[in-house]
C-alpha atoms as a PDB file:
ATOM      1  CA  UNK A   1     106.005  35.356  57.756  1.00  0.00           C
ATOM      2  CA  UNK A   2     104.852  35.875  61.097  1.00  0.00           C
ATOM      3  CA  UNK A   3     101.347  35.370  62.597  1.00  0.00           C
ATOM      4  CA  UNK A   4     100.776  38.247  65.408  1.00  0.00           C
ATOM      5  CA  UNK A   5      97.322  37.704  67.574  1.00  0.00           C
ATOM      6  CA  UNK A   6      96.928  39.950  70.098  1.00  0.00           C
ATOM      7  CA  UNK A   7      95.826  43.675  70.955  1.00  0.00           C
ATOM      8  CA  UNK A   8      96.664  46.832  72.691  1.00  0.00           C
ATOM      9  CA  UNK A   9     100.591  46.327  73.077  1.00  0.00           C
ATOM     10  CA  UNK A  10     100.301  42.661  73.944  1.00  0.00           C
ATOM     11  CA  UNK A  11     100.955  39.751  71.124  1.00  0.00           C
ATOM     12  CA  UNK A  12     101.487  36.603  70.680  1.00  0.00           C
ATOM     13  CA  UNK A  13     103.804  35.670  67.495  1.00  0.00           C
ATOM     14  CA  UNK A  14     104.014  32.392  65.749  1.00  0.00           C
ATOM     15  CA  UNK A  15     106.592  31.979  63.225  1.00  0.00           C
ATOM     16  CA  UNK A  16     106.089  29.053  60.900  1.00  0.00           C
ATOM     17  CA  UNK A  17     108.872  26.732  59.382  1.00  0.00           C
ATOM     18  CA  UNK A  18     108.981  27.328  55.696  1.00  0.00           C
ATOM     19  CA  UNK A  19     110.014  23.510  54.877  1.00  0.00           C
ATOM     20  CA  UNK A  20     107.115  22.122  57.032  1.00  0.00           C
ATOM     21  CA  UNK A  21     103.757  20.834  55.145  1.00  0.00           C
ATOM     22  CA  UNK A  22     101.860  21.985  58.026  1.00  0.00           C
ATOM     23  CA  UNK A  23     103.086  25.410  58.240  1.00  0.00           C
ATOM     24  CA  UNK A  24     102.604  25.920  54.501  1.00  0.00           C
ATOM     25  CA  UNK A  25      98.872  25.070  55.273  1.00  0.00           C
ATOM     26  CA  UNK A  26      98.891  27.805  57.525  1.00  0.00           C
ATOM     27  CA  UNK A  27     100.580  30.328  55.057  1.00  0.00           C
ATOM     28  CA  UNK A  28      97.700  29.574  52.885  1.00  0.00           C
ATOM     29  CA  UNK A  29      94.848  29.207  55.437  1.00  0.00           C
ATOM     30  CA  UNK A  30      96.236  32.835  56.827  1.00  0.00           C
ATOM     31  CA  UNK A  31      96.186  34.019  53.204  1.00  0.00           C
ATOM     32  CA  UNK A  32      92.347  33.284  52.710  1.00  0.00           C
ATOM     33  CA  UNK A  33      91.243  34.837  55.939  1.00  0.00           C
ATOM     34  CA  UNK A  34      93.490  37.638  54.781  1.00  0.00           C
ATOM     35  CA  UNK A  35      91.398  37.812  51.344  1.00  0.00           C
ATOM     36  CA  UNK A  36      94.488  37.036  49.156  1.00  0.00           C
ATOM     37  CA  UNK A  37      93.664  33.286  48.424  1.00  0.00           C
ATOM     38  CA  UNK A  38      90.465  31.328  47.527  1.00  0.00           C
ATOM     39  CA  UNK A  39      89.709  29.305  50.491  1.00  0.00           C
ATOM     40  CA  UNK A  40      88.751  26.312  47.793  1.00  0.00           C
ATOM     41  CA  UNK A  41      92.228  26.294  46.959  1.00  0.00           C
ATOM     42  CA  UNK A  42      93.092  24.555  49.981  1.00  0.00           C
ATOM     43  CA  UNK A  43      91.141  21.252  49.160  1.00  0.00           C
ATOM     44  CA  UNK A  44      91.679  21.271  45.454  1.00  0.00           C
ATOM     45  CA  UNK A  45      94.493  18.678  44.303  1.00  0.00           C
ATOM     46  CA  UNK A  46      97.810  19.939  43.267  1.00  0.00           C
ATOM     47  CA  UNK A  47     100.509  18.533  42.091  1.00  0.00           C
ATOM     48  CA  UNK A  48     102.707  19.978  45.460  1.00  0.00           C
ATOM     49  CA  UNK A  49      99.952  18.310  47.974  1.00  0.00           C
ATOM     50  CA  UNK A  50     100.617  14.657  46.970  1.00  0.00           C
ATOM     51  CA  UNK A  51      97.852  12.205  47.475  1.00  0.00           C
ATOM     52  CA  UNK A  52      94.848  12.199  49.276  1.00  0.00           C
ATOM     53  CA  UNK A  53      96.218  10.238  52.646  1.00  0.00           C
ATOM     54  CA  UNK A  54      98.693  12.671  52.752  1.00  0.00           C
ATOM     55  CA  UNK A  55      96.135  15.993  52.102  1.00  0.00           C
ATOM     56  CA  UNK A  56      94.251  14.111  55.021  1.00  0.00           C
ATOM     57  CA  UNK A  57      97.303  14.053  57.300  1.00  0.00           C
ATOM     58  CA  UNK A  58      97.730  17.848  56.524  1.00  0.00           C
ATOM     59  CA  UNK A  59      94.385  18.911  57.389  1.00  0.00           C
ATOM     60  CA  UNK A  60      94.725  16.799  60.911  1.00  0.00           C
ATOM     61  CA  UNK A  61      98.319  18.439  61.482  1.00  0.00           C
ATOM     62  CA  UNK A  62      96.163  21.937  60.814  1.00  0.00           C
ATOM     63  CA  UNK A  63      93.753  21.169  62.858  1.00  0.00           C
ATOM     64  CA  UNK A  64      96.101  20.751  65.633  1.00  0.00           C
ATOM     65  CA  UNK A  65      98.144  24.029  64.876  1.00  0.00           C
ATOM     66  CA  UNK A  66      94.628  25.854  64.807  1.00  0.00           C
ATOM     67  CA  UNK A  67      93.483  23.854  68.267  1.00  0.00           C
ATOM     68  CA  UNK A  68      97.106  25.303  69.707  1.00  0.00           C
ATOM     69  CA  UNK A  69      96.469  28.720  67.986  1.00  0.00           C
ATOM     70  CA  UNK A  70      93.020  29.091  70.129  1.00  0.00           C
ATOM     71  CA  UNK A  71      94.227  27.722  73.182  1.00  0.00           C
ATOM     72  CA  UNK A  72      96.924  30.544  73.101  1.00  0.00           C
ATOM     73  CA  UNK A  73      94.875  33.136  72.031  1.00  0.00           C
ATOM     74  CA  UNK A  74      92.548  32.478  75.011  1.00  0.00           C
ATOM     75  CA  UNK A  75      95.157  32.625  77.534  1.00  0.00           C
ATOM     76  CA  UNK A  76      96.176  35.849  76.017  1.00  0.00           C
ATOM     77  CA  UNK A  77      93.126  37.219  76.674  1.00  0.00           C
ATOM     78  CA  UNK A  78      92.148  36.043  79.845  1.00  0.00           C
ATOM     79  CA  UNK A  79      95.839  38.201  80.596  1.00  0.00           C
ATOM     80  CA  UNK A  80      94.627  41.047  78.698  1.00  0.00           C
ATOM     81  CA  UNK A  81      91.118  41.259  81.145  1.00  0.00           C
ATOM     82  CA  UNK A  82      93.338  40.650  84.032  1.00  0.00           C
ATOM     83  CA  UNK A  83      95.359  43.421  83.063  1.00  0.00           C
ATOM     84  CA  UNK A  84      92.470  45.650  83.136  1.00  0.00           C
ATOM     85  CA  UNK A  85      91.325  44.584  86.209  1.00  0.00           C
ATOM     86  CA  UNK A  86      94.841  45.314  88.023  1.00  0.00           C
ATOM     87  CA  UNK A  87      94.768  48.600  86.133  1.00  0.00           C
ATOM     88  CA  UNK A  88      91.293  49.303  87.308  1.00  0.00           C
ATOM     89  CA  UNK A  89      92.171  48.852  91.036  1.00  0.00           C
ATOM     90  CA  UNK A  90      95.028  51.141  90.678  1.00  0.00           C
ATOM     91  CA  UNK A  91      93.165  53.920  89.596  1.00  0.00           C
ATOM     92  CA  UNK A  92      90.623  53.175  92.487  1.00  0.00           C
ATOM     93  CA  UNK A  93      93.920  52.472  94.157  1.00  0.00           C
ATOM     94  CA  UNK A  94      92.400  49.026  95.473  1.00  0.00           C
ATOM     95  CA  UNK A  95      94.413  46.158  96.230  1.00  0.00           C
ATOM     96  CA  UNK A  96      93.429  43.083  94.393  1.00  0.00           C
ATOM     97  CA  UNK A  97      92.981  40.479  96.629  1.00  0.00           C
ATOM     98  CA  UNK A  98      95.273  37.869  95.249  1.00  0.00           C
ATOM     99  CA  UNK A  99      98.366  40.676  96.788  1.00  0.00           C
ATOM    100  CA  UNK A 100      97.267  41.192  99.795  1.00  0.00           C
ATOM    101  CA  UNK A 101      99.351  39.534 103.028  1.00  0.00           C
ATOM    102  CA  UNK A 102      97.370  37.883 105.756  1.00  0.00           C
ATOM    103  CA  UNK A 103      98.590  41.011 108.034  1.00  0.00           C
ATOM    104  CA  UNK A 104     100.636  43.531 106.580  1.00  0.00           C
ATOM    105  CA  UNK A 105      99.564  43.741 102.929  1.00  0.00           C
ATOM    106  CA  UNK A 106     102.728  45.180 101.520  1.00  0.00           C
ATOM    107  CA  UNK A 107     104.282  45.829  97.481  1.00  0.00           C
ATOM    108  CA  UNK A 108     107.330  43.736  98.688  1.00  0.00           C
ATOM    109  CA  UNK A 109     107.329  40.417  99.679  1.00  0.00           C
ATOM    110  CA  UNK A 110     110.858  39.677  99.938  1.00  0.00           C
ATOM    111  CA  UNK A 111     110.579  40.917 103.724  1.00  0.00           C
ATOM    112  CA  UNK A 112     107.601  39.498 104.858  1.00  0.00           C
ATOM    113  CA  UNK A 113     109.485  37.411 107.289  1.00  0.00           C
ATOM    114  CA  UNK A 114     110.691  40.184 109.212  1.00  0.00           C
ATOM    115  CA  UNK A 115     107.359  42.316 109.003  1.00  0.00           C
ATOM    116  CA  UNK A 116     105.551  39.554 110.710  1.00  0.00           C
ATOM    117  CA  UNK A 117     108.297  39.276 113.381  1.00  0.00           C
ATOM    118  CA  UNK A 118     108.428  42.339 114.260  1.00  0.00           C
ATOM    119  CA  UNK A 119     104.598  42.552 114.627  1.00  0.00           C
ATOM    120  CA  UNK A 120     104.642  39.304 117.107  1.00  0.00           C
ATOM    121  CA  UNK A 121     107.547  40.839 118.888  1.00  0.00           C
ATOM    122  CA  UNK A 122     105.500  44.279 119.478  1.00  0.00           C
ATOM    123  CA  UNK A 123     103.060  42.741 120.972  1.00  0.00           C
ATOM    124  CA  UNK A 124     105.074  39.946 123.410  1.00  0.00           C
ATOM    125  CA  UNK A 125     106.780  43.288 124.576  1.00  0.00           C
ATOM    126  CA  UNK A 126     104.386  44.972 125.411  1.00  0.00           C
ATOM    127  CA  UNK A 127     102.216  42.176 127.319  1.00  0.00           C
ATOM    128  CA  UNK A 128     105.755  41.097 128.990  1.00  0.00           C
ATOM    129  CA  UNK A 129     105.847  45.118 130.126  1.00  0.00           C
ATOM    130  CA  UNK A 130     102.513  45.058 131.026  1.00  0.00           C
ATOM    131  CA  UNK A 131     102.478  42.224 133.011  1.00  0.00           C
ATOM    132  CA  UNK A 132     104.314  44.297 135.783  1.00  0.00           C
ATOM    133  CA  UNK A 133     101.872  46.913 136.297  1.00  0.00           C
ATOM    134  CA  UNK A 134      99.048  45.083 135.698  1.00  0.00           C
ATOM    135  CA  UNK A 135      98.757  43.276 138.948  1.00  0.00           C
ATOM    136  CA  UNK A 136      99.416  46.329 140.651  1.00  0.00           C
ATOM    137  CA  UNK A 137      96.285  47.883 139.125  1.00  0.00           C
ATOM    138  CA  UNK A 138      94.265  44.342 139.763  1.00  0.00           C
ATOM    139  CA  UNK A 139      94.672  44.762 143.700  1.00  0.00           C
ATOM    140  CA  UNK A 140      93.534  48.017 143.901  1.00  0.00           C
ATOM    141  CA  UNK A 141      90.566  48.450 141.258  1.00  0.00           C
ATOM    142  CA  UNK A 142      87.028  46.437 141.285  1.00  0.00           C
ATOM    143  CA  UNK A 143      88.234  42.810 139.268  1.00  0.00           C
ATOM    144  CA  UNK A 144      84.719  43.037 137.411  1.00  0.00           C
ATOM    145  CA  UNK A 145      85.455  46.651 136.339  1.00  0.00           C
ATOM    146  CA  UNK A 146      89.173  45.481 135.732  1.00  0.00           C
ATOM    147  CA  UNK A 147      88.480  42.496 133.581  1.00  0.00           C
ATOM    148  CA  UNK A 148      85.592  43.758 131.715  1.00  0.00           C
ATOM    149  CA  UNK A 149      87.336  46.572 130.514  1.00  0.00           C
ATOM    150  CA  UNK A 150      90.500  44.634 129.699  1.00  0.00           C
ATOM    151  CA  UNK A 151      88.134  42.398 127.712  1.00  0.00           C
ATOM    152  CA  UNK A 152      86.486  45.296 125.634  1.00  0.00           C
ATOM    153  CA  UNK A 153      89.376  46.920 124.854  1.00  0.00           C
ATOM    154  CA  UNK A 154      91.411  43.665 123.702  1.00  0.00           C
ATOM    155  CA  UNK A 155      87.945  42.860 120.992  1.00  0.00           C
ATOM    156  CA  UNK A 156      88.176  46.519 119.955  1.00  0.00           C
ATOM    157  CA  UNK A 157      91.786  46.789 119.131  1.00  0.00           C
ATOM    158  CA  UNK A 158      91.617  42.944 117.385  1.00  0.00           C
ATOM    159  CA  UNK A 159      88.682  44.291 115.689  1.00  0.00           C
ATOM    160  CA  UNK A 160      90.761  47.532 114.106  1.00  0.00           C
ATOM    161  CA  UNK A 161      93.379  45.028 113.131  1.00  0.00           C
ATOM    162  CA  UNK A 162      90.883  43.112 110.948  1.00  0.00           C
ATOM    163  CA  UNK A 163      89.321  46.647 109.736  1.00  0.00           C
ATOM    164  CA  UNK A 164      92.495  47.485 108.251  1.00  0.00           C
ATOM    165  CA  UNK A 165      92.030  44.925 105.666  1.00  0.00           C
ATOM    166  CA  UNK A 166      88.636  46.972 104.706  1.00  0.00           C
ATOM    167  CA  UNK A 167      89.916  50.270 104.986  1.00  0.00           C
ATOM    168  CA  UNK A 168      93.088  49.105 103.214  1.00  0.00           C
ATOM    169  CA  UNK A 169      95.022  50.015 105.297  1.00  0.00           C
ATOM    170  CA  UNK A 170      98.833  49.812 104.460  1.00  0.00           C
ATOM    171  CA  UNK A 171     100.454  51.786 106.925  1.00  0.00           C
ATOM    172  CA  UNK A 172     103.268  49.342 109.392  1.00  0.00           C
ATOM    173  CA  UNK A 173     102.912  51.220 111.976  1.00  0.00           C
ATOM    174  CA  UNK A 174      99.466  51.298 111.954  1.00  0.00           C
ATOM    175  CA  UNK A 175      99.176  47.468 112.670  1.00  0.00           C
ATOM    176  CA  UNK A 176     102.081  47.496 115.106  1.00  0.00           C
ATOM    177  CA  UNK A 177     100.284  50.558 117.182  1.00  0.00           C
ATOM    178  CA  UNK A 178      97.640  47.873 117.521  1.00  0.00           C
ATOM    179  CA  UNK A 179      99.474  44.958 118.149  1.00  0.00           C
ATOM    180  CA  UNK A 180     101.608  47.240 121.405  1.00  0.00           C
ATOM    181  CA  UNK A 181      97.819  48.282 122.631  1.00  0.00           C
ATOM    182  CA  UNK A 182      96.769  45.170 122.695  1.00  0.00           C
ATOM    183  CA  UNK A 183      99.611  43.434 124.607  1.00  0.00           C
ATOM    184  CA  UNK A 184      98.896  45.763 126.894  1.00  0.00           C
ATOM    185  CA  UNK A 185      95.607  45.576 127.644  1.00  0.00           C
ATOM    186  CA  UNK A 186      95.657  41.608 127.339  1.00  0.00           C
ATOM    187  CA  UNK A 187      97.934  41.733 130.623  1.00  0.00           C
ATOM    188  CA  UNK A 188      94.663  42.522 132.588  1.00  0.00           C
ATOM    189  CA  UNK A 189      92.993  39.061 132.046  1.00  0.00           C
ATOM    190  CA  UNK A 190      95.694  37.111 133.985  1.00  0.00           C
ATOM    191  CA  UNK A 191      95.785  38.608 137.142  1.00  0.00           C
ATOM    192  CA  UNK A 192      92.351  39.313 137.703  1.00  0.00           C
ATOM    193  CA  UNK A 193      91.031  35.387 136.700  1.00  0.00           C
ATOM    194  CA  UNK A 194      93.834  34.448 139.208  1.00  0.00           C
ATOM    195  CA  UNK A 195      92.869  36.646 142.004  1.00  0.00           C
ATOM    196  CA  UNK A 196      89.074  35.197 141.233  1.00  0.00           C
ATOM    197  CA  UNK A 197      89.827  31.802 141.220  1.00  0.00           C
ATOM    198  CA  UNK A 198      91.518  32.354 144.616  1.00  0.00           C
ATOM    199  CA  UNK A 199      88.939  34.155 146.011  1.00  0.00           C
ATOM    200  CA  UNK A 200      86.518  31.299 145.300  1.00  0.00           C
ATOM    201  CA  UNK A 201      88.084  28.129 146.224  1.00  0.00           C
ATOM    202  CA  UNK A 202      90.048  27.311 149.013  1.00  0.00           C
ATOM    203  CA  UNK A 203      93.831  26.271 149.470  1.00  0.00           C
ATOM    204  CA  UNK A 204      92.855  22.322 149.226  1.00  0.00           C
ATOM    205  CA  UNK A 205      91.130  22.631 146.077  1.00  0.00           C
ATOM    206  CA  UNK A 206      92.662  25.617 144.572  1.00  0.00           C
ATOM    207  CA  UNK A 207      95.675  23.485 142.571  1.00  0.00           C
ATOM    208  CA  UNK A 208      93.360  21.370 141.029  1.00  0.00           C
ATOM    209  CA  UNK A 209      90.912  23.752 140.155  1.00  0.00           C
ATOM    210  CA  UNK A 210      94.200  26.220 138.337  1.00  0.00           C
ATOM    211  CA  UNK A 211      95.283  22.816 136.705  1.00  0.00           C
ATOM    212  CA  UNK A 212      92.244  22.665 134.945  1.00  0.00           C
ATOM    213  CA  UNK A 213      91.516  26.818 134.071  1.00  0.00           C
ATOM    214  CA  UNK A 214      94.862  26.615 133.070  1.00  0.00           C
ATOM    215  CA  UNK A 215      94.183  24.229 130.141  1.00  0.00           C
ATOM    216  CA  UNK A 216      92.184  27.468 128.806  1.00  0.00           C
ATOM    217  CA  UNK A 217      95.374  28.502 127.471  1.00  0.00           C
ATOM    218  CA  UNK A 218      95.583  25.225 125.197  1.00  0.00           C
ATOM    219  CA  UNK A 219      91.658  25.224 123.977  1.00  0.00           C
ATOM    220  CA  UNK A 220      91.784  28.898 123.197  1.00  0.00           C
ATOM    221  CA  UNK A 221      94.774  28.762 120.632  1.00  0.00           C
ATOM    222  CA  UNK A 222      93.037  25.488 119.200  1.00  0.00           C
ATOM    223  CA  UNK A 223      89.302  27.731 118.817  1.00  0.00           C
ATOM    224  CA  UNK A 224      91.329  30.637 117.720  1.00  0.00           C
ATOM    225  CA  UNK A 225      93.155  28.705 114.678  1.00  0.00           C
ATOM    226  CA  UNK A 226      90.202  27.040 113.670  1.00  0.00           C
ATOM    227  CA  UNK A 227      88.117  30.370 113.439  1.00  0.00           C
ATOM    228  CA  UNK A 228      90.523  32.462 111.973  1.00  0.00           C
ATOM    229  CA  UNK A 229      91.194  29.608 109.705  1.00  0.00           C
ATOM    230  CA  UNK A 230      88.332  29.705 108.081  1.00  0.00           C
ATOM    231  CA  UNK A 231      88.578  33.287 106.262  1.00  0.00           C
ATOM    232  CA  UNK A 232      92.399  33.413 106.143  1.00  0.00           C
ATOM    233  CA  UNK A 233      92.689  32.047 102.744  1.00  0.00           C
ATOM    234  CA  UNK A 234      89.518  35.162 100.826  1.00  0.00           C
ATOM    235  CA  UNK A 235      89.269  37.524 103.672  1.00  0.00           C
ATOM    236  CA  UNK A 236      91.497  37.991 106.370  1.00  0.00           C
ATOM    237  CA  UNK A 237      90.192  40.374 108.028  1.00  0.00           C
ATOM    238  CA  UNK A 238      87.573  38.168 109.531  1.00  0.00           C
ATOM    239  CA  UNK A 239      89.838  36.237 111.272  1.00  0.00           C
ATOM    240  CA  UNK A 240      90.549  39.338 113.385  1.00  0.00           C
ATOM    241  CA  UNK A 241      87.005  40.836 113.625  1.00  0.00           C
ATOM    242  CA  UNK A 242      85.396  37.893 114.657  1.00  0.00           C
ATOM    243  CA  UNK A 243      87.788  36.787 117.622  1.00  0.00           C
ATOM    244  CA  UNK A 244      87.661  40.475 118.534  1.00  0.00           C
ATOM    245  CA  UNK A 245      83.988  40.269 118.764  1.00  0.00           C
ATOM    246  CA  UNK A 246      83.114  37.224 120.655  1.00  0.00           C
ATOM    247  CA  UNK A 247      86.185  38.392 123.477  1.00  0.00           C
ATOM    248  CA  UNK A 248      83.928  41.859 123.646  1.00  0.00           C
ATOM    249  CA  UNK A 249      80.776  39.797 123.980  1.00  0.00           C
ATOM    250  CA  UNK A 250      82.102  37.475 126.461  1.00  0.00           C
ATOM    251  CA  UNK A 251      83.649  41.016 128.322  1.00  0.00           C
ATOM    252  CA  UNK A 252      79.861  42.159 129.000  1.00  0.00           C
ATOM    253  CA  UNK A 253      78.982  39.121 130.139  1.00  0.00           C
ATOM    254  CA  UNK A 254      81.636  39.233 132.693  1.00  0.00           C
ATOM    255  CA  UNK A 255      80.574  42.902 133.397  1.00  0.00           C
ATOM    256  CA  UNK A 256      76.997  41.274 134.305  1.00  0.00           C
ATOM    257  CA  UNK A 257      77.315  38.032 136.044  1.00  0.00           C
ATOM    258  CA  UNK A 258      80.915  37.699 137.465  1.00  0.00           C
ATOM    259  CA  UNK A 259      81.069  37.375 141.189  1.00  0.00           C
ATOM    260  CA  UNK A 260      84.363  38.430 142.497  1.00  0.00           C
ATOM    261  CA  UNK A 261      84.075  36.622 145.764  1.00  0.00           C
ATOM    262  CA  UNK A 262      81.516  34.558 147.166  1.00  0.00           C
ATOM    263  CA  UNK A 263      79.966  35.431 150.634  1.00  0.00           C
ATOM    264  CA  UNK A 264      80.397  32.955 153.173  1.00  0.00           C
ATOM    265  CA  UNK A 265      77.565  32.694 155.553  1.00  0.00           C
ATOM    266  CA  UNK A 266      78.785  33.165 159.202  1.00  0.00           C
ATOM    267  CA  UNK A 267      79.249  29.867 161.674  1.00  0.00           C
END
């Protein structure tokens, strides 16, 4: 005899030892539930039960059985309601959270190593490409203009990178689009800050002075980790949008207080 709790296609079988006290106590509990059995007949004496320390023992071995049979049936349905819940978001077709990659959400995770390397390489490449035309352009266009624009455009493509997790979006080359745009317009913050920084200071001060802008490059990867830590783990997205943001805010105020070169009043 089998015990079968469960519902829809799921179930969770039991199936008792016929030479064990215990699982006799089941047969019988099962068969009063069922309506076969008086449920009296389980704590009337019988010749079959032995004495009364042993009827005890049974009933505590039952209660134990019964304790496991709950525990099991709640597992099985806290299953069953996520079950409903994934099939819910397919038919919406959502993602549920608990699938979803920190960038490229994707149904197969055996690659994820690779997806993630080729994102990081799209974007070195194109910043290492850019970085030869970029200087070109910085000599011969306003620096404020230059900058400012570089800034925007590097919050608004981090930004779309973060949206995707909103618009779930599961596209690749969707996220690697984004990831060449913005090595390329991240190649117009070096030469401009340079060609600032020179413009301000003179020779005698100007190592010292790079020494310590320099260590920019240091703070800014510590900031960055700690911000985008802090939604990584429940929403990802953030830790794009947010970075994106505060680069576009700090871009306008570049567009409205950067000095490109100081004027030096005449001797």
């Amino acid at each position: 005899m089998a015990c079968l709790i469960g519902g829809d296609d799921t179930e969770l079988a039991y199936t008792p030892d016929a030479s064990s006290t215990t699982d006799r106590m089941l047969g019988k509990f099962r068969n009063c539930v069922a309506g076969k059995e008086n449920v009296l007949l389980l704590f009337e004496p019988s010749e079959e039960r032995g004495s009364d320390d042993d009827n005890a023992e049974d009933l505590l071995l039952l209660a134990d059985e019964l304790d496991k049979l709950e525990t099991d049936f709640m597992r099985l349905k806290r299953l069953q309601l996520q079950w409903q819940h994934f099939e819910a978001c397919l038919k919406k077709h959502i993602i549920p959270r608990g699938l979803r990659v920190l960038k490229m959400p994707t149904s197969d995770q055996s690659n994820y190593q690779e997806l993630f390397g080729a994102l990081d390489n799209s974007f070195l490449v194109a910043y290492a490409i850019g970085m030869f035309f970029s200087g070109i352009f910085g000599e011969r266009l306003p620096l404020r203009y230059y900058l400012t624009s570089g800034m925007l455009l590097s919050g608004l493509f981090t930004t779309l990178f973060g949206l995707g997790f909103y618009w779930n979006i599961h596209a690749f080359w969707f996220y690697v689009l984004i990831q060449i745009a913005n090595g390329l317009v991240q190649t117009t913050g070096w030469p401009a800050v340079v060609t600032c920084v020179g413009n301000w200071f003179g020779k005698g001060k100007r190592g010292f002075i790079m020494g310590i802008w320099n260590s920019h490059t240091s703070v800014g990867n510590i900031l960055g980790s700690l911000i985008a830590g802090v939604w990584v783990s429940s929403a990802w997205g953030l830790s794009f949008i947010v970075p994106g943001v505060i680069i576009a805010v700090m871009g306008l105020i570049c567009f409205f207080f950067l000095v490109e070169q100081f004027a030096l009043p005449d001797i």
